[in-house]
Structure formats: C-alpha cells, structure tokens
Protein backbone atom coordinates (compact mmCIF):
# COMPACT_ATOMS: atom_id res chain seq x y z
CA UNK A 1 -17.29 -37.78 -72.98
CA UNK A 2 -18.66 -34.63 -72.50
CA UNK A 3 -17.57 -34.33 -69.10
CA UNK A 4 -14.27 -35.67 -69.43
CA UNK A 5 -13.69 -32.86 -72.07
CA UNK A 6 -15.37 -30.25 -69.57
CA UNK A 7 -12.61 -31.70 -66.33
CA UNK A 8 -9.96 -31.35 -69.14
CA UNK A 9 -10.28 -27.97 -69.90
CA UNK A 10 -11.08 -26.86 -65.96
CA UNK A 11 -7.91 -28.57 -65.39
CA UNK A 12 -6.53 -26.12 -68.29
CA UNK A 13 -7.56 -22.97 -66.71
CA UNK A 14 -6.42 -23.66 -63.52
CA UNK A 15 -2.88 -24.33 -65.30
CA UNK A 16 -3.18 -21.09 -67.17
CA UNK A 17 -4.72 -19.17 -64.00
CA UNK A 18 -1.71 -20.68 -61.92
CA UNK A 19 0.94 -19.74 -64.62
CA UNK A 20 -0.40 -16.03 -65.18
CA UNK A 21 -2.90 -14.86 -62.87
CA UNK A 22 -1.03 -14.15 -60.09
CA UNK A 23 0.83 -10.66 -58.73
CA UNK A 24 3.85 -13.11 -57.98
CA UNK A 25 3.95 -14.20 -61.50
CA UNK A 26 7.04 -12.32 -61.92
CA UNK A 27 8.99 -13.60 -59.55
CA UNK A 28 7.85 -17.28 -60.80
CA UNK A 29 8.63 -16.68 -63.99
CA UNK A 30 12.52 -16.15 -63.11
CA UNK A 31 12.39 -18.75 -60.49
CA UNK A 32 11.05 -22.23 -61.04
CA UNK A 33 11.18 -23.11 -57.65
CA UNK A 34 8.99 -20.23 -56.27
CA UNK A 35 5.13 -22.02 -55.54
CA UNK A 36 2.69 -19.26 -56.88
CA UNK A 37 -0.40 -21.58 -55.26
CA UNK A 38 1.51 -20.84 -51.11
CA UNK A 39 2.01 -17.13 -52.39
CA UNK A 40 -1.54 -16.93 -53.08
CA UNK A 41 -2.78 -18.38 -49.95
CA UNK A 42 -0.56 -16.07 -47.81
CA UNK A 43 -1.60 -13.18 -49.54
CA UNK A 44 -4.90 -14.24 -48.64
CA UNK A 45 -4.58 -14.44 -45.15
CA UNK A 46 -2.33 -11.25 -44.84
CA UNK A 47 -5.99 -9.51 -46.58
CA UNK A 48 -7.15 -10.02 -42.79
CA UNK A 49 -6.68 -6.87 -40.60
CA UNK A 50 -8.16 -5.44 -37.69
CA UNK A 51 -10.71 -3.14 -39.94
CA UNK A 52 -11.00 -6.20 -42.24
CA UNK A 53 -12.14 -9.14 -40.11
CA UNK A 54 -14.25 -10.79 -42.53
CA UNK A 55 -14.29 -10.46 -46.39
CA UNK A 56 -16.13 -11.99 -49.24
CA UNK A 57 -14.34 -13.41 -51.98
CA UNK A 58 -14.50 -10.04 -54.68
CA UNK A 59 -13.29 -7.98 -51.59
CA UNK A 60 -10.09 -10.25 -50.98
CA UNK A 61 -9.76 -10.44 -55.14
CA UNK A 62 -9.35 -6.78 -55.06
CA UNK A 63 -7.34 -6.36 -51.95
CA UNK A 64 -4.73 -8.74 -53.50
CA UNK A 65 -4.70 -8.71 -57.09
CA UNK A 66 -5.67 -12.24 -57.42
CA UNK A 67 -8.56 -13.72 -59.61
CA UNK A 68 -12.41 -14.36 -57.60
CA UNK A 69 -11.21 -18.30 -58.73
CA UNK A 70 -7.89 -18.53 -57.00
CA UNK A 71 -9.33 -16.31 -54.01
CA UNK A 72 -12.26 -19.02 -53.62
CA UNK A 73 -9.61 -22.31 -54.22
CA UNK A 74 -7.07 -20.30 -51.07
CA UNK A 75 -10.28 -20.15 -48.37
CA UNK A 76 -11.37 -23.40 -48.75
CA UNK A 77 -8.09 -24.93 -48.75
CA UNK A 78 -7.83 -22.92 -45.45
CA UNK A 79 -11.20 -23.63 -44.48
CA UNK A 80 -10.49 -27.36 -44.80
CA UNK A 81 -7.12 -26.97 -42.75
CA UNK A 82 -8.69 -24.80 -39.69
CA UNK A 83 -7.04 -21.02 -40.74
CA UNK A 84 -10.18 -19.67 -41.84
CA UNK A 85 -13.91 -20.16 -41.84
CA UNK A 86 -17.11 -18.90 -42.80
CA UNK A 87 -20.81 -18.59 -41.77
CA UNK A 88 -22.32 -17.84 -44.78
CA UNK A 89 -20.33 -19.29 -47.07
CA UNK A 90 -19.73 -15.44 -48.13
CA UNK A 91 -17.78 -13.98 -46.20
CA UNK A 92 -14.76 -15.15 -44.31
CA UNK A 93 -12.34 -14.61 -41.41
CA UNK A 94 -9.41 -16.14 -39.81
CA UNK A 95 -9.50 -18.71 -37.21
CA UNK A 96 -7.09 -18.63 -34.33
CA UNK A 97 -5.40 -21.70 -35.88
CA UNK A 98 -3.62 -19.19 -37.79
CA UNK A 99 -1.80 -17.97 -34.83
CA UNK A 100 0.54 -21.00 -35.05
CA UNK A 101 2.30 -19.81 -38.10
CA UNK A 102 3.30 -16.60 -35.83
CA UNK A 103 4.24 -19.03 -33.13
CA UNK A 104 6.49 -20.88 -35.08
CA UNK A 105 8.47 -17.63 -35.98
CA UNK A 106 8.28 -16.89 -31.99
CA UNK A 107 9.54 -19.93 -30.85
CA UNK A 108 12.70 -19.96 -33.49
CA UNK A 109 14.00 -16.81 -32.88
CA UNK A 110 15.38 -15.95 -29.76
CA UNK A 111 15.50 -12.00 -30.09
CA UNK A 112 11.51 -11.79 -28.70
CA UNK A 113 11.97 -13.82 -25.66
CA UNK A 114 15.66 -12.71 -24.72
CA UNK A 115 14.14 -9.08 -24.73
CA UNK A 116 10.80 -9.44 -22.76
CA UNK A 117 12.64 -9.57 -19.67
CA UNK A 118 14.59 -6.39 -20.06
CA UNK A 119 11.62 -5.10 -21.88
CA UNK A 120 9.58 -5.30 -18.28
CA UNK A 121 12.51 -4.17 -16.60
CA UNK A 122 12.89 -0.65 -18.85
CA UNK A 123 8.94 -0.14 -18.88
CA UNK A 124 8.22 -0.19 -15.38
CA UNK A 125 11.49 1.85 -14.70
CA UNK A 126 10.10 4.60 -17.30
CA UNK A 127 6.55 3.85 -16.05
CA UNK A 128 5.92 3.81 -19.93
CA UNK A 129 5.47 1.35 -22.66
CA UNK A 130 8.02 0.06 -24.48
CA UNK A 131 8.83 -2.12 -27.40
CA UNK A 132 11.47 -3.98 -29.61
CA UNK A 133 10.55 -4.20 -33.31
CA UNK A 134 12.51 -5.69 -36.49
CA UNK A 135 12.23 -4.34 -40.45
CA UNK A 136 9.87 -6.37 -42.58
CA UNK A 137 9.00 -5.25 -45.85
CA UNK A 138 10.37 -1.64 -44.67
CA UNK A 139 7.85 -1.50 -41.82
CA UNK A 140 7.97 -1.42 -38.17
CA UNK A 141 7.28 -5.27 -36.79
CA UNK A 142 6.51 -5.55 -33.19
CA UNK A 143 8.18 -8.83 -31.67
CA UNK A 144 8.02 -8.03 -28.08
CA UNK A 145 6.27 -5.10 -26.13
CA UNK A 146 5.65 -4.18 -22.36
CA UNK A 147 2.53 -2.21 -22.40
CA UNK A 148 2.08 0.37 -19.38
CA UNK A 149 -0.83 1.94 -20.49
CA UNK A 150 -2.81 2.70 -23.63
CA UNK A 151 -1.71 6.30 -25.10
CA UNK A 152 -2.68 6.17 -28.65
CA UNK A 153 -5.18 5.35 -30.69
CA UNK A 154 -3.30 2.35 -32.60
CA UNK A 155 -3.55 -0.84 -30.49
CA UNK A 156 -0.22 -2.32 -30.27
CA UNK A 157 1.04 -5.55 -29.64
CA UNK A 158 3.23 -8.16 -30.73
CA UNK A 159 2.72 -8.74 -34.17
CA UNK A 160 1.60 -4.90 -35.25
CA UNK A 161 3.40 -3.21 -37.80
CA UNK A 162 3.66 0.11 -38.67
CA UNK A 163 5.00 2.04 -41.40
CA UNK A 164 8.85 2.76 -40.89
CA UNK A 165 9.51 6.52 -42.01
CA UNK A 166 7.60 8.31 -39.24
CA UNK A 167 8.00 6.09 -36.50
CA UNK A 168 10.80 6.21 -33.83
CA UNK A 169 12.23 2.53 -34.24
CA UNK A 170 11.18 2.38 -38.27
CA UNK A 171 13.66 5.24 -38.49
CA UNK A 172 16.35 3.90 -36.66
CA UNK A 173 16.29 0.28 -38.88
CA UNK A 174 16.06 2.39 -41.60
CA UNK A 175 19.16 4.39 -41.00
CA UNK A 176 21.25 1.50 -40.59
CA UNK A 177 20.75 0.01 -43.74
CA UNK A 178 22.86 0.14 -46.62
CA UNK A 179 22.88 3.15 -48.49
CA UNK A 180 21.33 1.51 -51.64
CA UNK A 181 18.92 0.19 -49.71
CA UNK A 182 17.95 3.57 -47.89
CA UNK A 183 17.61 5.24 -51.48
CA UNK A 184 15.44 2.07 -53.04
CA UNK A 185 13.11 2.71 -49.74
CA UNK A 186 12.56 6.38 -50.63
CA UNK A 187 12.27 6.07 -53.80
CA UNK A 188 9.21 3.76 -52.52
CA UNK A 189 7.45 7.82 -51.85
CA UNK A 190 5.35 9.70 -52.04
CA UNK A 191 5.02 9.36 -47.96
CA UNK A 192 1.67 10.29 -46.95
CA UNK A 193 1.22 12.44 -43.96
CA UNK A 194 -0.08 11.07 -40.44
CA UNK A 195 -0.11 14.42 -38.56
CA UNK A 196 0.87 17.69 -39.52
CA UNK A 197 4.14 17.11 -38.19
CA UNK A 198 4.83 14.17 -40.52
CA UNK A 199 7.62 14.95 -42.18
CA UNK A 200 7.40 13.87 -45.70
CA UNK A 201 9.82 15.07 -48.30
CA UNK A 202 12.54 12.83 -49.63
CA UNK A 203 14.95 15.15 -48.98
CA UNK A 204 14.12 15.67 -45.40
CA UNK A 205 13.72 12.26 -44.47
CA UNK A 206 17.15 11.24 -45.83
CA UNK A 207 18.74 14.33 -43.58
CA UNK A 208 16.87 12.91 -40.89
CA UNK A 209 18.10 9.14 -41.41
CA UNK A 210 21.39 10.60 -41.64
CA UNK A 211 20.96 12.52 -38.27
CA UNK A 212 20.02 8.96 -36.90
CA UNK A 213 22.68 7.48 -37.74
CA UNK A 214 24.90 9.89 -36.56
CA UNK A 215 23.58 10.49 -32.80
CA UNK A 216 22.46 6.90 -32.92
CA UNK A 217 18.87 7.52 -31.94
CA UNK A 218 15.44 8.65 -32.95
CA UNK A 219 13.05 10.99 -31.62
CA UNK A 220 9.80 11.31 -32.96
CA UNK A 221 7.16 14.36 -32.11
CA UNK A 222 3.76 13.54 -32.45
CA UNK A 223 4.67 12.36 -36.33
CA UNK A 224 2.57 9.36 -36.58
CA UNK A 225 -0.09 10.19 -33.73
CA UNK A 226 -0.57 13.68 -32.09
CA UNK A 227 0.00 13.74 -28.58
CA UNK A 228 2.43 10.65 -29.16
CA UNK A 229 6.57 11.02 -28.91
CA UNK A 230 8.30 8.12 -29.38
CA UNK A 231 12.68 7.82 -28.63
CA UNK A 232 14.12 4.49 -30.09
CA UNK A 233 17.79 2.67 -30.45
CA UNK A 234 19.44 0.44 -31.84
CA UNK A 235 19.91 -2.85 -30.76
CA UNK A 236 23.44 -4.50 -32.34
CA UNK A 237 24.55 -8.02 -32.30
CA UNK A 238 27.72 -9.06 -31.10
CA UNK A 239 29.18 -8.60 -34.23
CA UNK A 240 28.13 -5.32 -34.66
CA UNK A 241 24.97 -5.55 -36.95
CA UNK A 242 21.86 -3.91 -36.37
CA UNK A 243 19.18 -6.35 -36.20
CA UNK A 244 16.69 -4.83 -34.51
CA UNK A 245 15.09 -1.57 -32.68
CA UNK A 246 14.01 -0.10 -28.55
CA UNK A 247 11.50 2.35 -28.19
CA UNK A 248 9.70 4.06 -25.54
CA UNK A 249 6.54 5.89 -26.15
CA UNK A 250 5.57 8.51 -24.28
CA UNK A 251 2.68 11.51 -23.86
CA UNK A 252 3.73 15.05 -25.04
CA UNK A 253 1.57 16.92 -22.57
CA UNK A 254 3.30 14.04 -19.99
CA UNK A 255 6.94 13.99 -21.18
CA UNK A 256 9.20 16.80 -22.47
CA UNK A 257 11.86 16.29 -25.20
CA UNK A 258 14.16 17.49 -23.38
CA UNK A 259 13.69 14.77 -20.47
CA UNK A 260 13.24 11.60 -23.13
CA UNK A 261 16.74 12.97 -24.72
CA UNK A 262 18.37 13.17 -21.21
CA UNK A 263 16.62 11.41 -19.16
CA UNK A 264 15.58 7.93 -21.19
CA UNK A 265 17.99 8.06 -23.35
CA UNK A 266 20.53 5.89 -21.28
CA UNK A 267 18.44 3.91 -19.78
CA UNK A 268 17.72 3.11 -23.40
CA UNK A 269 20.89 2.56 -24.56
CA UNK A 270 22.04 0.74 -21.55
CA UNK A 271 18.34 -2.80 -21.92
CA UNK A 272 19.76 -1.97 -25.75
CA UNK A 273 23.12 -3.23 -24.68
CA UNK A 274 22.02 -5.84 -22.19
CA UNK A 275 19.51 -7.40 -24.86
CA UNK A 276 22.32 -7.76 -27.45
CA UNK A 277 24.95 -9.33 -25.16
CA UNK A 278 22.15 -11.93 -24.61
CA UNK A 279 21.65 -12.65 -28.50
C-alpha cells in the first residue's frame, strides 16, 4: 500500500507540474490543444548554443524557466530517442540526430534550395558572402548562405540567427511588416548596443525602418560588428509579399558605401528578382 499511495501522488505532481509549471502555461491555459510536455522539450533543446554545448540540468532549469523535474523528464526522453546524450549523467548536449528536425523544415520549403543557386552565382560575382534569411521570432534566420570568406567574428551558416534591428536583412523584414506589428517589435526595447554605431533609440530605428521601406534596401555600417557593412533586399513573392531577405556582407576598410549603394545594389536587386520568380 504504501507504495501505491507514494506512485499516486508522483503521478499527482507530475499532473500539477504539467498544468502549472511551465512558461507556456499561458498559452495552455487558453488553448486546450496546445501540448505543454513538446513545448518543454523544445525549449530544452533550443537551451543548446554554440557557447552552451553541454549543460547540467539546474543550468537548462534556469535558462528556460522550467522546473529541475521537467528539465530531467525532457533529456531523457531525448536521451532515449537519440537528440541528446550525456557522459556523466550531468551534463548534457545534443546529438546530431537533432539535425533532422532542421532537415525536415529544409526539405519542405523550397525558398532555401531555389536560392542557393543564385546565392553562388551573386557571391562569387561580388567575391563576397552572401545570404538569404527569413523573420522568426523577430530575428534574422539564415536558410541559405554562400560563404566567400570569414570577415567577422560570428560564424554564420545556415541555421544562425541574429537579432533583427541592427542587421542589414533583420531590418529589411522588419520594415515590411505591418505597422502594428513594427510598433509591438519596438516596444520589445530597450535594444542593447553591439558597436558604438548601434543605433538604438525607438525613435531612430522606426525612421530608419521607414527609410527602408521607402528606398527598399538596407545598409548597415559596422552596427552589429565593427569592420562589418552589410546591404540587404527584399525578396517578394509573386504576389507581392515579402517573405524573405538578400544580403551581402562586406569589409569597411575593403568596400566603400558608396560602391555597395551603386555598385551591389543591382546586382542585388536583380538574384532578388530571379529567386522570387522561381518561388
């Protein structure tokens, strides 16, 4: 009896933890259908970075807002199914099994593999790197990228994100959204500085998304990195929509405003174009 009475009220706490102890819980409690237990386990795995390779079970708890409990039930559910594993039984990283849940995004949307192409095309015309990048979460996601040569400290590659309001292609997403949804993202401040030329004021940056907009580009000046200018466009759908971003990044001591504005510019606009008409 005793432990039948000890399984019942584990099985209690779980129920309570899974009804309450959970940063999602307020979207669950408007929405029966929304599965707390999957939200957990993502949140989990999106702990991981490139600074964070492996974590103990307190250090994901705090990262995520989730209880030590729930933390320890999400790695060895993901343990057991090959995301994530452990030497220690401590601390934890991801297993390249968890690539496939990227992959399947990959290989449903056409927009990364229609743009490669004209990706390789526009880099090795520039003799720079360039990328195409979407807005999740009101950050820069990198979907496809032709890499000429390291310039910056950040290692980017498909899959990187980076924050949208001092970055070339972040701005330009960010400009073409509605204008309720501009104003929601900056009321999301304060905007912490990267360089010294990070322009950071609510004010400014809606000017500057409004400037975007307008000239339909972006040109950044050694915002997010020094030394690093970035020149992005929009990339429209055939019916008109924005739906994702073009960049080229380029060294300031290499490459002069003045040349990315006349100079890159069309050959921008022009793989923009081309990678649209093929979506």
């Amino acid at each position: 009896m005793p432990r039948r009475s000890e399984s019942i009220q584990t099985e209690k706490r779980a129920a309570s933890e899974e009804n309450h102890d959970s940063p999602e819980n307020g979207a669950k409690e408007v929405d029966g259908d929304f599965m707390t237990s999957l939200a957990r386990g993502l949140s989990v795995i999106q702990a991981f970075s490139q600074h964070k390779r492996q974590l103990t079970v307190s250090q994901i708890s705090i990262l995520t807002g989730i209880s030590r409990a729930a933390v320890r039930r999400c790695l060895h559910t993901l343990s057991k199914l090959g995301f994530a594993g452990t030497h220690d039984q401590q601390h934890y990283y991801l297993r390249p099994k968890v690539l496939s849940l990227g992959q399947a995004y990959f290989s449903s949307t056409p927009l990364g593999k229609v743009a490669q192409p004209v990706l390789d095309h526009l880099s090795t015309e520039l003799s720079e790197s360039c990328s195409v990048a979407t807005l999740e979460d009101f950050e820069v996601f990198y979907i496809a990228r032709a890499a000429v040569s390291r310039i910056i400290a950040i290692d980017l590659r498909v899959g990187s994100r980076l924050p949208a309001y001092c970055t070339s292609m972040g701005r330009v997403l960010l400009a073409y959204l509605r204008p309720e949804e501009v104003d929601a993202y900056l009321a999301r401040g304060p905007f912490p500085p990267r360089t010294d030329r990070t322009v950071v004021s609510v004010a400014k940056l809606k000017h500057v998304l409004e400037t975007v907009r307008r000239n339909e580009y972006a040109l950044v000046d050694q915002e997010l990195e020094v030394g690093l200018r970035s020149l992005a466009v929009p990339i429209r759908a055939s019916s008109g929509e924005v739906v994702a971003a073009l960049n080229v990044g380029c060294h300031a001591q290499r490459t002069s405003v003045r040349e990315m504005q006349t100079a890159f510019l069309p050959l921008l606009r022009r793989a923009a174009t081309e990678i649209g008409n093929l979506i």
